[in-house]
N, C-alpha and C. Protein backbone atom coordinates (compact mmCIF):
# COMPACT_ATOMS: atom_id res chain seq x y z
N UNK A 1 0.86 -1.19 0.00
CA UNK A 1 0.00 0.00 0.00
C UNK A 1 0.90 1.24 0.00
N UNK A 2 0.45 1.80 -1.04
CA UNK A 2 1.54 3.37 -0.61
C UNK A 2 1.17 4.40 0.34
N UNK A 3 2.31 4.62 0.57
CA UNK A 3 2.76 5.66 2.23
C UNK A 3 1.99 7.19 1.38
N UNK A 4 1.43 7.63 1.72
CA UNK A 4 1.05 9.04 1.42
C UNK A 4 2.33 10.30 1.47
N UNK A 5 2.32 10.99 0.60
CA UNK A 5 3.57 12.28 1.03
C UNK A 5 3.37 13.00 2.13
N UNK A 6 4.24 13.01 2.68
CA UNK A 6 4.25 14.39 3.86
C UNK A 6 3.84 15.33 3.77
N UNK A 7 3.16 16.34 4.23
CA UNK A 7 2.82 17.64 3.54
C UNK A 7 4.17 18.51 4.10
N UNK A 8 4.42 19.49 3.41
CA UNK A 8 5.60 20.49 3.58
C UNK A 8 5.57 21.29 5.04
N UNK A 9 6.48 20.74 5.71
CA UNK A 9 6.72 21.39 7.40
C UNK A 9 6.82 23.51 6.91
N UNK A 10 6.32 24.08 7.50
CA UNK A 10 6.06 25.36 7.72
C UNK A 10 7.14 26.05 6.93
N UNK A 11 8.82 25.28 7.38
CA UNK A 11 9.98 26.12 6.87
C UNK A 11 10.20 25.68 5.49
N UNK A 12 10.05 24.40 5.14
CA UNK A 12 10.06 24.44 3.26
C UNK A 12 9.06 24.49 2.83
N UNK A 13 7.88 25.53 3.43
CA UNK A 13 7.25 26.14 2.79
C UNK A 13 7.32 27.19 2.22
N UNK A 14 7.95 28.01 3.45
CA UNK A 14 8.42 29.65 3.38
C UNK A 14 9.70 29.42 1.99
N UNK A 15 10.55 28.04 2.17
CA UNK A 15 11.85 28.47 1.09
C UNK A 15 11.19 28.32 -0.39
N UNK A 16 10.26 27.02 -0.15
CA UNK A 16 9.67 27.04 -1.75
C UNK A 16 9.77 28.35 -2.35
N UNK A 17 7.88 28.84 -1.09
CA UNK A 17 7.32 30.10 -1.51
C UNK A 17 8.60 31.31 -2.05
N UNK A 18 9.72 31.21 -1.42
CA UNK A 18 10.84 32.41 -1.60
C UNK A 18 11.42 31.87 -3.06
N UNK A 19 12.01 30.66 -3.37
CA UNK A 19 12.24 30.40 -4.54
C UNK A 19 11.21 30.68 -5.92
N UNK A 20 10.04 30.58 -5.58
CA UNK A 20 8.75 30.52 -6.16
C UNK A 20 9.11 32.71 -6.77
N UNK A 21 8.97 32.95 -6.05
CA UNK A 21 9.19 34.27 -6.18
C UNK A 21 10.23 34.95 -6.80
N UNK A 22 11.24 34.25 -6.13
CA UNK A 22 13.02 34.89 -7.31
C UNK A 22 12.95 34.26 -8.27
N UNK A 23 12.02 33.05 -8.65
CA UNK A 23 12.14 32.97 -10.42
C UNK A 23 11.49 33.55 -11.11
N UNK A 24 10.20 33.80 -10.53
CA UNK A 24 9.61 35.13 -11.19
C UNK A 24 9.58 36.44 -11.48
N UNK A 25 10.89 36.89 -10.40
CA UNK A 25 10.94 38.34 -9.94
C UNK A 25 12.38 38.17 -11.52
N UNK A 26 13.35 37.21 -11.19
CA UNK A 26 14.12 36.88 -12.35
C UNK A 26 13.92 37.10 -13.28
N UNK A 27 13.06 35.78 -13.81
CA UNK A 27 12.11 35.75 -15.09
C UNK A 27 11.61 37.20 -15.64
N UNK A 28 10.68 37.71 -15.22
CA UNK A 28 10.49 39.16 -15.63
C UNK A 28 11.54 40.32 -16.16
N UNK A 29 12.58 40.37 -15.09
CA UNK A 29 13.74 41.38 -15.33
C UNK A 29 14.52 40.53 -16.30
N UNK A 30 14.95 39.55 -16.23
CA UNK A 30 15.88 39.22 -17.13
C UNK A 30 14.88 39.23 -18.44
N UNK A 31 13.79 38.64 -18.72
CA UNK A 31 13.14 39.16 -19.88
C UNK A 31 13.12 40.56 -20.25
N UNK A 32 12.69 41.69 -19.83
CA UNK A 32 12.98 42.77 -19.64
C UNK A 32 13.57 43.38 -20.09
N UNK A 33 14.51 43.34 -19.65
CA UNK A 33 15.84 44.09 -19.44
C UNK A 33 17.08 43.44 -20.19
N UNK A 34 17.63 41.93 -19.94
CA UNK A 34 18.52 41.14 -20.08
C UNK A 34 19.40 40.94 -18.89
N UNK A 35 19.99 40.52 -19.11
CA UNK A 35 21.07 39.70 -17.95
C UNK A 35 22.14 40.94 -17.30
N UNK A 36 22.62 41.64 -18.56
CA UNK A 36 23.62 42.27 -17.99
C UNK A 36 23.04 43.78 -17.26
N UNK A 37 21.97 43.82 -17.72
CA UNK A 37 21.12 45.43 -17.18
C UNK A 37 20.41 45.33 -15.96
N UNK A 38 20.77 43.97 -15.10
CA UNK A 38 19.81 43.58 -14.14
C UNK A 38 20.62 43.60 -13.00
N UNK A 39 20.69 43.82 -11.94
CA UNK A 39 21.17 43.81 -10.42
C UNK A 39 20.79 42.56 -10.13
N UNK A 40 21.41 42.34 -9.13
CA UNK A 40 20.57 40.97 -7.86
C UNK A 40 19.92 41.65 -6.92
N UNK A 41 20.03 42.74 -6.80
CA UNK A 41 19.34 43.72 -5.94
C UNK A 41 17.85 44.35 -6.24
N UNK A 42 17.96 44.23 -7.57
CA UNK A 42 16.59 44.84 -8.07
C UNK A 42 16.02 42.92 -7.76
N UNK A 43 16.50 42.00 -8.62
CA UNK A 43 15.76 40.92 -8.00
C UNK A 43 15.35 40.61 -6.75
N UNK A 44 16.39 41.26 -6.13
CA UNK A 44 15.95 40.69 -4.34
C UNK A 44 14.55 41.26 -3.87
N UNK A 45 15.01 42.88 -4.53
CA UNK A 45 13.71 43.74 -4.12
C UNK A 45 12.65 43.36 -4.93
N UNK A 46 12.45 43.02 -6.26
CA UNK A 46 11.16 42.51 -6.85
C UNK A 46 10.49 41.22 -5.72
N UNK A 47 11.45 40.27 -5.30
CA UNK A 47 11.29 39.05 -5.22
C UNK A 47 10.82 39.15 -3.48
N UNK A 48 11.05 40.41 -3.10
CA UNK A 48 10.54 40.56 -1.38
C UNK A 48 11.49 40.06 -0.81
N UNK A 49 13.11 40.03 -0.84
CA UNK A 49 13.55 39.50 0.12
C UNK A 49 14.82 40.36 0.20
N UNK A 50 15.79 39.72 0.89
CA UNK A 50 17.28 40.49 1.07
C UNK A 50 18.22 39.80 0.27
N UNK A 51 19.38 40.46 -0.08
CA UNK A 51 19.69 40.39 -1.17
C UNK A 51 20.92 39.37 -0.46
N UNK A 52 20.85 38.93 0.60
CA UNK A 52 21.92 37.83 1.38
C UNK A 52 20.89 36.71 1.60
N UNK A 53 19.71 36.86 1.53
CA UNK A 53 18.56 35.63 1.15
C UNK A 53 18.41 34.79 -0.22
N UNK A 54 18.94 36.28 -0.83
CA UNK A 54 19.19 35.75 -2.44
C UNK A 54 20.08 34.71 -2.78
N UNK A 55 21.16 34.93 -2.32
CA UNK A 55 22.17 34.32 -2.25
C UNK A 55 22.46 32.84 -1.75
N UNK A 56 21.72 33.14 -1.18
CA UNK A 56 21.13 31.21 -0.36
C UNK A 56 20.39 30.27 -1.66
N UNK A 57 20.18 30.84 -2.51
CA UNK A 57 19.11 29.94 -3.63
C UNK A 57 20.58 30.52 -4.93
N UNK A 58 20.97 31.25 -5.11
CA UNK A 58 21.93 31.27 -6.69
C UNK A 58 22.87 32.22 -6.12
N UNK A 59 24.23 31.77 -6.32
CA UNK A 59 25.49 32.67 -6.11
C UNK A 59 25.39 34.20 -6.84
N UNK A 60 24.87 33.67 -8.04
CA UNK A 60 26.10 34.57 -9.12
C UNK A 60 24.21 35.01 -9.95
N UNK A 61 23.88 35.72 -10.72
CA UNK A 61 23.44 36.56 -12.01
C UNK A 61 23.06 34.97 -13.07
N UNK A 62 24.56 34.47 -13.34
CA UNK A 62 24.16 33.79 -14.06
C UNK A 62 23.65 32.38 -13.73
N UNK A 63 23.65 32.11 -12.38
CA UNK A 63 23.02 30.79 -11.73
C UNK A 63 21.62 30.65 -11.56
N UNK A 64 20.96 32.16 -11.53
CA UNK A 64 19.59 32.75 -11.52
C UNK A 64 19.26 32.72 -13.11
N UNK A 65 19.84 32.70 -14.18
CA UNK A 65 19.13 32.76 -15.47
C UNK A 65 19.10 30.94 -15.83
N UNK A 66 20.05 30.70 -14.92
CA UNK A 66 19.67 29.03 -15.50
C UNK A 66 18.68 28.39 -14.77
N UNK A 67 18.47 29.01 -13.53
CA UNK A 67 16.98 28.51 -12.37
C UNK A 67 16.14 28.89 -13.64
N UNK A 68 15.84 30.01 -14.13
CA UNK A 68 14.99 30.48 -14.62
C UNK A 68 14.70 29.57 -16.11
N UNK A 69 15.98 29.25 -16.88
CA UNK A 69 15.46 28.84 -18.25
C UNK A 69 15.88 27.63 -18.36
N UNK A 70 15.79 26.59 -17.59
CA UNK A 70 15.58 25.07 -17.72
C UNK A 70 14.73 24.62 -17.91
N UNK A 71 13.30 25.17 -17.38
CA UNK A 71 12.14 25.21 -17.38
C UNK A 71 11.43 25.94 -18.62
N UNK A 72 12.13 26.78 -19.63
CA UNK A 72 11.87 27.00 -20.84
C UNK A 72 12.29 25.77 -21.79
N UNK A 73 13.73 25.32 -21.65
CA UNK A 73 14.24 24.79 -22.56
C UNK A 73 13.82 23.51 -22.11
N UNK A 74 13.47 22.96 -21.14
CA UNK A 74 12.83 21.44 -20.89
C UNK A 74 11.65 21.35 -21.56
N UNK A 75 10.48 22.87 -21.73
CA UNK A 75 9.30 22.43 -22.46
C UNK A 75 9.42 22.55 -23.98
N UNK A 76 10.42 23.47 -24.17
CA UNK A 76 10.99 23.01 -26.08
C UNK A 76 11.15 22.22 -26.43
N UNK A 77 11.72 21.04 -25.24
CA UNK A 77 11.92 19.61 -25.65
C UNK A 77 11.37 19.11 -25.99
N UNK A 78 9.83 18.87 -24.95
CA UNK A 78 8.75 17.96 -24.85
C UNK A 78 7.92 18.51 -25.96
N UNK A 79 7.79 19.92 -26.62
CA UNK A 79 7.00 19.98 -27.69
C UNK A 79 7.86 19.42 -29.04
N UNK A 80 9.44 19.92 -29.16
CA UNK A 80 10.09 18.89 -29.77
C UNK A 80 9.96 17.72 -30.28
N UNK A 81 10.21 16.98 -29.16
CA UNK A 81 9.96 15.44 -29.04
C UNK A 81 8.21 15.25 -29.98
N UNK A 82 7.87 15.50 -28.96
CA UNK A 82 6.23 15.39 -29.57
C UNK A 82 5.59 15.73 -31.24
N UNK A 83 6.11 16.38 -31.88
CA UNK A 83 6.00 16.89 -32.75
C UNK A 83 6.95 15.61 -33.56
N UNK A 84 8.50 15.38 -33.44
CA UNK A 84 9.29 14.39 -34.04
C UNK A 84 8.48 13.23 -34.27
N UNK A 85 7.83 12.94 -33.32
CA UNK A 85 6.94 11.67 -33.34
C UNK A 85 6.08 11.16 -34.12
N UNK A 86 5.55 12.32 -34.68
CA UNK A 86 4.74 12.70 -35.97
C UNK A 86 5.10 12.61 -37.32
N UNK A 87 6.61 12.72 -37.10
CA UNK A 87 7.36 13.12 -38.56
C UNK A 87 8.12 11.18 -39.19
N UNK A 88 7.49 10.82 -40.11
CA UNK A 88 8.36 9.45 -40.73
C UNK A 88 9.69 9.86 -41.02
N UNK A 89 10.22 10.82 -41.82
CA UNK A 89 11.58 11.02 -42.40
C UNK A 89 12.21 11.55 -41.18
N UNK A 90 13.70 11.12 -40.85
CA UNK A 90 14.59 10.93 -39.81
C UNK A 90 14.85 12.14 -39.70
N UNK A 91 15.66 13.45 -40.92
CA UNK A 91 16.06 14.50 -40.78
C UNK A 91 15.10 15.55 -40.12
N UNK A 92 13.38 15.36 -41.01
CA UNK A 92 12.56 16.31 -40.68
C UNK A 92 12.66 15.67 -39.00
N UNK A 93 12.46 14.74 -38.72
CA UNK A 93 12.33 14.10 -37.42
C UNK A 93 13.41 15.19 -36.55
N UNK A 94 14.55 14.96 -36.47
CA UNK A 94 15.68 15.17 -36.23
C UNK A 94 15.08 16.91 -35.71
N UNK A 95 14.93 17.69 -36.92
CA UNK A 95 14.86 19.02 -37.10
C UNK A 95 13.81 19.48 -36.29
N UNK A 96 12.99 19.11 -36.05
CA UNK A 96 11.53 19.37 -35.47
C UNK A 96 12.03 19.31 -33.62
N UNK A 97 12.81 18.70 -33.26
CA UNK A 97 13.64 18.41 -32.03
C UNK A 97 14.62 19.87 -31.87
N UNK A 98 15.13 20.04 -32.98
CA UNK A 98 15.91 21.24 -32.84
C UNK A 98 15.37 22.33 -33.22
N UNK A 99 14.20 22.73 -33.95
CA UNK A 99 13.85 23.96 -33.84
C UNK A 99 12.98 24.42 -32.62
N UNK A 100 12.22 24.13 -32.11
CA UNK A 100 12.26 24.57 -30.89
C UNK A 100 13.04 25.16 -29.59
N UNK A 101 14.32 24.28 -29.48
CA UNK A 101 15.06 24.49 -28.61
C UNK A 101 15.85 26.14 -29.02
N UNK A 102 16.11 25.82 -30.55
CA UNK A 102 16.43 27.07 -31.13
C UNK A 102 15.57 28.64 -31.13
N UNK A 103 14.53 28.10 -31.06
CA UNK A 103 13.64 29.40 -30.82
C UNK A 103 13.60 29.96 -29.34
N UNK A 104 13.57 28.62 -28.13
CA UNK A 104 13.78 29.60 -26.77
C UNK A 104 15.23 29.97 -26.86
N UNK A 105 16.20 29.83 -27.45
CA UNK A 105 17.53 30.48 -27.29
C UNK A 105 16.92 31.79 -27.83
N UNK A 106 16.82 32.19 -28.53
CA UNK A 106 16.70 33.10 -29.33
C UNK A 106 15.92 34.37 -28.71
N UNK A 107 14.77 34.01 -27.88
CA UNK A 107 13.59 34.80 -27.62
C UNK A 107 14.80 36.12 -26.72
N UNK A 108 15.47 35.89 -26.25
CA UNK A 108 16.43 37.06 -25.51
C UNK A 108 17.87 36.94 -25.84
N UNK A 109 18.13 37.41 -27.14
CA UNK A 109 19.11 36.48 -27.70
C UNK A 109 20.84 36.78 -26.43
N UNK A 110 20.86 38.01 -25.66
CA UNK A 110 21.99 37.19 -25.05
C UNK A 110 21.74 37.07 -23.60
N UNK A 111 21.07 36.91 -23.44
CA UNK A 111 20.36 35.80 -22.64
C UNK A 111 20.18 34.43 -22.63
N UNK A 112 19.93 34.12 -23.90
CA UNK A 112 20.44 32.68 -24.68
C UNK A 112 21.56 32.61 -24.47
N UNK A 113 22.55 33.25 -25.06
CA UNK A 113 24.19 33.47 -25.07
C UNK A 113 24.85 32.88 -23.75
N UNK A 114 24.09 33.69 -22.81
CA UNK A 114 24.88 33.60 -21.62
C UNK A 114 24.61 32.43 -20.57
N UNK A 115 22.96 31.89 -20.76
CA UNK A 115 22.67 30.60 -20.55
C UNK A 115 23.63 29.60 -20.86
N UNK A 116 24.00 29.69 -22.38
CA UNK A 116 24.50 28.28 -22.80
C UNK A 116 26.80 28.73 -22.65
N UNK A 117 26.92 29.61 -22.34
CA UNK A 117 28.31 29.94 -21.79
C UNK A 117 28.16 29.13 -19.90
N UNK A 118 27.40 29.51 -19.53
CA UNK A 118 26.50 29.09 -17.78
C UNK A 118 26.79 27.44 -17.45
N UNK A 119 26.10 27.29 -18.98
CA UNK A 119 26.09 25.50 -18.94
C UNK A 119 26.88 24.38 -19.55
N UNK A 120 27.86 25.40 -20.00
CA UNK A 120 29.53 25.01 -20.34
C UNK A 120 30.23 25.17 -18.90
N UNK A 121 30.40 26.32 -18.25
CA UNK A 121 31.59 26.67 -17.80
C UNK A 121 30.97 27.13 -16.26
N UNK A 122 29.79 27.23 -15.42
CA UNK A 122 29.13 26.83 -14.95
C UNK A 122 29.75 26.15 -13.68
N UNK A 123 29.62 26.23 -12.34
CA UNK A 123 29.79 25.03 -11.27
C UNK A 123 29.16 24.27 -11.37
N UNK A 124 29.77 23.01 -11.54
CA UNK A 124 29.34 22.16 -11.89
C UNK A 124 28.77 21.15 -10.53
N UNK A 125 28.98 21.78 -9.14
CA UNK A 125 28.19 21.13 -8.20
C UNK A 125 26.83 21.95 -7.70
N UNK A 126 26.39 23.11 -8.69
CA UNK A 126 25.29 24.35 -8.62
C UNK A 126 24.21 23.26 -9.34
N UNK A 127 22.90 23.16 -8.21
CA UNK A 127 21.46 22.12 -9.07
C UNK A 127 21.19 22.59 -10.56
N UNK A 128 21.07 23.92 -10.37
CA UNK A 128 20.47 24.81 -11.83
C UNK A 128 21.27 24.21 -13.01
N UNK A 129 22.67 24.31 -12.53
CA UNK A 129 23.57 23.79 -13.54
C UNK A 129 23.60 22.09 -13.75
N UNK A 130 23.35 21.74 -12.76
CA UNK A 130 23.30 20.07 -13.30
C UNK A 130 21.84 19.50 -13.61
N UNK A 131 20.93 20.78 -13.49
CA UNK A 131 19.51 20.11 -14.46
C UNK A 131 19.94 20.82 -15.76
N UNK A 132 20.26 21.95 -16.06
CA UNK A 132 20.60 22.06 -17.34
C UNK A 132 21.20 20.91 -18.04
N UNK A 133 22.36 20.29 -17.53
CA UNK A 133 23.19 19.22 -18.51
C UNK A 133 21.97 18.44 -18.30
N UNK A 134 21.13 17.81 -18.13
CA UNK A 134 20.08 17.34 -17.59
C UNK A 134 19.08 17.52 -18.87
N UNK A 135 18.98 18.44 -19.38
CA UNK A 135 18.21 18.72 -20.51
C UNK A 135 18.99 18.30 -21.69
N UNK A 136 19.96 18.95 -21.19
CA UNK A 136 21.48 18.34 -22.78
C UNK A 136 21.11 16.91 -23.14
N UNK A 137 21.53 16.27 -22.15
CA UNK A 137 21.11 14.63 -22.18
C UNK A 137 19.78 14.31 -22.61
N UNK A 138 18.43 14.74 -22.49
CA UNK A 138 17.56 14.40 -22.89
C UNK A 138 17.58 14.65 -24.17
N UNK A 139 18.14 15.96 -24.25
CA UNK A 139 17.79 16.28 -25.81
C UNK A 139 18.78 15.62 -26.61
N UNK A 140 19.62 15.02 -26.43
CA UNK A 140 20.85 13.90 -27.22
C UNK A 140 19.70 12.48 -27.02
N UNK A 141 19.15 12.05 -26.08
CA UNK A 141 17.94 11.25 -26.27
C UNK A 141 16.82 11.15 -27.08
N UNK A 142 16.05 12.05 -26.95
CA UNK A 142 15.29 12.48 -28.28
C UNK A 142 16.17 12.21 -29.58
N UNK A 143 16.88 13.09 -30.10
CA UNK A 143 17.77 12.54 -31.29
C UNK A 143 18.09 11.29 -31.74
N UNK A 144 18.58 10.31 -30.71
CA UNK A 144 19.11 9.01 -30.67
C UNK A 144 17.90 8.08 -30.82
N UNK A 145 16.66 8.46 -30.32
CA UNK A 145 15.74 7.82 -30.42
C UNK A 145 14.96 8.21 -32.07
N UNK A 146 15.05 9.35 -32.13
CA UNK A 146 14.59 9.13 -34.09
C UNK A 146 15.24 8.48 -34.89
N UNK A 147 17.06 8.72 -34.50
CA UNK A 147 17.58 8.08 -35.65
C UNK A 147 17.87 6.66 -35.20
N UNK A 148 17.76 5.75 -33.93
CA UNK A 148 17.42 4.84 -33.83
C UNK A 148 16.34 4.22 -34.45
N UNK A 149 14.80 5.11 -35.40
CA UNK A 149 13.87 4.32 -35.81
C UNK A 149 14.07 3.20 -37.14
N UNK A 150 13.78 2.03 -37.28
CA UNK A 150 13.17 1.28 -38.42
C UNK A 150 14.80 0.84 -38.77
N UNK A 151 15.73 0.85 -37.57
CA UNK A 151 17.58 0.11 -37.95
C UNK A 151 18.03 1.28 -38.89
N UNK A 152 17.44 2.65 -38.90
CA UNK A 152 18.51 3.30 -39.41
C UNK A 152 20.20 3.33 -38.74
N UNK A 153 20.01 3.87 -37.77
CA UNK A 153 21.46 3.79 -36.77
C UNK A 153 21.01 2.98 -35.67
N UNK A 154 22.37 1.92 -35.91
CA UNK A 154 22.55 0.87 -34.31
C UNK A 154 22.05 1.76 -33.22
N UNK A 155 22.05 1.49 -31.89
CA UNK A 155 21.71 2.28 -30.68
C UNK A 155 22.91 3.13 -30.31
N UNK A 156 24.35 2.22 -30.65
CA UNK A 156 25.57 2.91 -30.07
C UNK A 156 25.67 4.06 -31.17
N UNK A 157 25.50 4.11 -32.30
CA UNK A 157 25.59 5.12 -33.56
C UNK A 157 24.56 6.04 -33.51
N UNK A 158 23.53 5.62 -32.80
CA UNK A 158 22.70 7.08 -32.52
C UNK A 158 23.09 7.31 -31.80
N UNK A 159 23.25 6.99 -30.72
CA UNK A 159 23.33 7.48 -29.69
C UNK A 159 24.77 8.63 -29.68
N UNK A 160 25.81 8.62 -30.35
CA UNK A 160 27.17 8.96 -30.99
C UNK A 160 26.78 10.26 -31.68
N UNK A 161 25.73 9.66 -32.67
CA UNK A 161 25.41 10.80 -33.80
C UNK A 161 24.38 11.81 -33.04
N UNK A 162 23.88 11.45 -32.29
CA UNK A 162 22.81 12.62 -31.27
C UNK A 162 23.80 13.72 -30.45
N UNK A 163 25.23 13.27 -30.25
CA UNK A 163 25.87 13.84 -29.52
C UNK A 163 26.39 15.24 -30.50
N UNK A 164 26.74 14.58 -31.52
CA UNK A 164 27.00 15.55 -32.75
C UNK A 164 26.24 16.38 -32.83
N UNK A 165 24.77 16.14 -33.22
CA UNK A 165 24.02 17.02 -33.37
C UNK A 165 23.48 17.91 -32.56
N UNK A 166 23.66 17.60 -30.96
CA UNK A 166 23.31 18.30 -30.23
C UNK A 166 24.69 19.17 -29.89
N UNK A 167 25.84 18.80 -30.06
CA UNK A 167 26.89 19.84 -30.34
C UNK A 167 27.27 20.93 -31.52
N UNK A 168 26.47 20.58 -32.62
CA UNK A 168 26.03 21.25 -33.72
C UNK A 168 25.40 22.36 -33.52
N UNK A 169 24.13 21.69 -32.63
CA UNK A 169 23.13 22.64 -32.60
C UNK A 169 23.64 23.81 -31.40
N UNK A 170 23.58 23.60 -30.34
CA UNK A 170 24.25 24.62 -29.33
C UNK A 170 25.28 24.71 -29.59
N UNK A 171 26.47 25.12 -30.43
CA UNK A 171 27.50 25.77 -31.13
C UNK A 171 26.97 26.61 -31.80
N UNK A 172 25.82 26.09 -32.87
CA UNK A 172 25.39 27.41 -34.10
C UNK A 172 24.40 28.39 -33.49
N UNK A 173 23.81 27.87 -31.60
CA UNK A 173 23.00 28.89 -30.99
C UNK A 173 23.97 30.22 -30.27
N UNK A 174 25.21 29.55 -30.09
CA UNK A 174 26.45 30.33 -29.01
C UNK A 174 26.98 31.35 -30.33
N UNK A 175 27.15 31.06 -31.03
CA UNK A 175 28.08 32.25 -32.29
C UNK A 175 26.91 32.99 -32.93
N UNK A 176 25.93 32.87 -32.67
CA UNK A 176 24.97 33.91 -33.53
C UNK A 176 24.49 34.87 -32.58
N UNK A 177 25.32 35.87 -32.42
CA UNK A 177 25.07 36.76 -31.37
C UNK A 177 23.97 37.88 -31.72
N UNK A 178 24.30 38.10 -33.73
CA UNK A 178 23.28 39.50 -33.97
C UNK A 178 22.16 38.71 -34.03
N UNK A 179 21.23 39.60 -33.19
CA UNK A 179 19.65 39.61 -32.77
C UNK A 179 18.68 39.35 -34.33
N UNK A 180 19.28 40.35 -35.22
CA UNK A 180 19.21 39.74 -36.93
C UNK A 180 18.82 38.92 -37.13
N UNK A 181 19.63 37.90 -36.92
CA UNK A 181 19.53 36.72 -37.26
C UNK A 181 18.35 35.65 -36.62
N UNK A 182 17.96 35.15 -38.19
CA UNK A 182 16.13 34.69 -37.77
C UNK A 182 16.58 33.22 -37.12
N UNK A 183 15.39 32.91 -36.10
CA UNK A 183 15.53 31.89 -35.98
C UNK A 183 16.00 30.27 -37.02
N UNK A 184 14.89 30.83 -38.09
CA UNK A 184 14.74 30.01 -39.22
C UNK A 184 16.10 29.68 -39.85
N UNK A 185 16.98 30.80 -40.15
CA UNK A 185 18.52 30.78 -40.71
C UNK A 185 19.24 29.92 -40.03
N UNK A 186 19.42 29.74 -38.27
CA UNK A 186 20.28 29.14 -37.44
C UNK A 186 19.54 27.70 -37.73
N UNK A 187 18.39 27.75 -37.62
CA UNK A 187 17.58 26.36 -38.07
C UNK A 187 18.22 25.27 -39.18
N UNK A 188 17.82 26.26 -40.48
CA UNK A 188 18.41 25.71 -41.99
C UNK A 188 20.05 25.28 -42.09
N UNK A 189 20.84 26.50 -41.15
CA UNK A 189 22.09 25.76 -41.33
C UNK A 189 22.46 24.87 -40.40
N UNK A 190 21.39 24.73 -39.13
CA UNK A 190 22.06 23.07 -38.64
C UNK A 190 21.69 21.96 -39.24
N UNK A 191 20.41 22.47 -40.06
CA UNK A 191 20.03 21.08 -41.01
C UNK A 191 20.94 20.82 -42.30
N UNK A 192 21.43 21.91 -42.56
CA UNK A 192 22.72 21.43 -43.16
C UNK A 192 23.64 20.47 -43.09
N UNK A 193 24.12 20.85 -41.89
CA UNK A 193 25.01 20.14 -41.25
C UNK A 193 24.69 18.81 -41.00
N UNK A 194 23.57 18.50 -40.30
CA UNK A 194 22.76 17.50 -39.67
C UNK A 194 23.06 16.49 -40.69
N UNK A 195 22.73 17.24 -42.33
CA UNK A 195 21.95 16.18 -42.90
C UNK A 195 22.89 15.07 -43.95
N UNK A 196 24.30 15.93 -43.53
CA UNK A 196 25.58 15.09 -43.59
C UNK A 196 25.46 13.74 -42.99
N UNK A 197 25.42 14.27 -42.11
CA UNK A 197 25.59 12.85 -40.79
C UNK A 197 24.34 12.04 -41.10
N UNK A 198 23.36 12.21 -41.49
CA UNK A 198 21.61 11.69 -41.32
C UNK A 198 21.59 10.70 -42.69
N UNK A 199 22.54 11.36 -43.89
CA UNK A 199 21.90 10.73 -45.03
C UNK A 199 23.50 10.15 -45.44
N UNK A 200 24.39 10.61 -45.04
CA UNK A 200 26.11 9.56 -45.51
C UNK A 200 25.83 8.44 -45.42
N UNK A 201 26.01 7.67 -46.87
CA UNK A 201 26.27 6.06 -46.82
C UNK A 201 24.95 5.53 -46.38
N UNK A 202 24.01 6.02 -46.44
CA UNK A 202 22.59 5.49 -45.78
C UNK A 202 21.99 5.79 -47.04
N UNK A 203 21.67 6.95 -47.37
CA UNK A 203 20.62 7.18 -48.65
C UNK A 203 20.93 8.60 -49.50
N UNK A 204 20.27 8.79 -51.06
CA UNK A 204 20.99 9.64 -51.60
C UNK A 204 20.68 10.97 -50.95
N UNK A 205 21.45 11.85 -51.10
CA UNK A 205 20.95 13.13 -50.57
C UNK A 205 20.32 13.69 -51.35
C-alpha cells in the first residue's frame, strides 16, 4: 500500500514560496531588461527579500538565469519530441527536435548566449547547472531515439550521432550573437550540417 507524502513542514514552505518568487521576480527582469542590465538587488527587491537571502538559492546573475530557463528549454523539448513523433523522415524528425530548442535560445538572444556559456563553464556542483546538462542529455535522447527508428542507426551510432548534433546545434546557438539573425537561418544551417551525418552512406541526398 503506498505511504502518502508528507505535507511540507512550515519552513520548506516559506523556502519554496521564496524560490517561487526569485524565479519570477528573475524571469520578468531578465526578460525585460537582459542579464547584464539587471542587479541581484533589483531581484531581491522585486522578489521581497534580502539580497543575502538571495544568495542562499543562486550565487552569481548567471546561476539565476539558469533557475529560470531550464524550465523553458525542458518544455521546447517535450513539444520537440512530440512533434518528431509525428514526422516518418529521420532529418525532418531530427529538425523538429531542434527547432524549438532554437527558438527559446533566441527569444532574448543574449540571454540565450549567456545561458549556454553558464552551462559550459558553470559550477558544476550548482542544481540549476546540473539540471541544465540534464536537458542536454535528454535532448541527445530524443535525437538518438529518431535516428534509432526502423535500424537506421545501431543504438551505439545514434546514440554517438545525437551527440554531434546536439553539439552542432548549441555551437550554431552560441556564435549567432546579432539579434538579426532569424531563428529560421540558425535552423536551416544546422540542417545542413545534420543532414551530412543523417543521409552519408545510408541514402541519396
Amino acid at each position: 500500500m503506498p505511504v502518502a507524502s508528507q505535507p511540507l513542514g512550515r519552513r520548506e514552505r516559506n523556502k519554496q514560496q521564496k524560490l517561487e518568487r526569485i524565479t519570477a521576480a528573475a524571469s520578468e527582469l531578465f526578460a525585460e531588461h537582459g542579464i547584464e542590465d539587471v542587479t541581484t538587488q533589483q531581484i531581491a527587491d522585486k522578489a521581497d527579500i534580502g539580497n543575502g537571502t538571495l544568495f542562499l538559492y543562486a550565487k552569481t546573475k548567471g546561476e539565476l538565469l539558469l533557475l529560470v530557463q531550464n524550465a523553458h528549454y525542458a518544455e521546447a523539448l517535450e513539444r520537440g519530441r512530440a512533434d518528431a513523433d509525428t514526422i516518418p523522415d529521420a532529418l525532418d524528425a531530427v529538425m523538429a527536435v531542434v527547432q524549438p530548442i532554437v527558438k527559446c535560445n533566441r527569444v532574448q538572444v543574449h540571454n540565450g548566449r549567456t545561458y549556454l556559456r553558464e552551462m559550459v563553464f558553470g559550477d558544476p556542483t550548482e542544481p540549476s547547472h546540473s539540471e541544465a546538462l540534464r536537458v542536454v542529455a535528454q535532448t541527445e535522447e530524443a535525437i538518438a531515439a529518431v535516428l534509432g527508428r526502423n535500424g537506421l542507426f545501431s543504438a551505439s551510432d545514434a546514440a554517438t550521432t545525437a551527440r554531434i548534433v546536439s553539439a552542432i546545434m548549441f555551437l550554431s546557438m552560441a556564435v549567432s550573437a546579432d539579434p538579426a539573425i532569424r531563428v529560421e537561418d540558425i535552423v536551416q544551417d544546422i540542417g545542413t550540417q545534420v543532414r551530412l551525418l543523417v543521409t552519408s552512406d545510408r541514402s541519396p541526398s
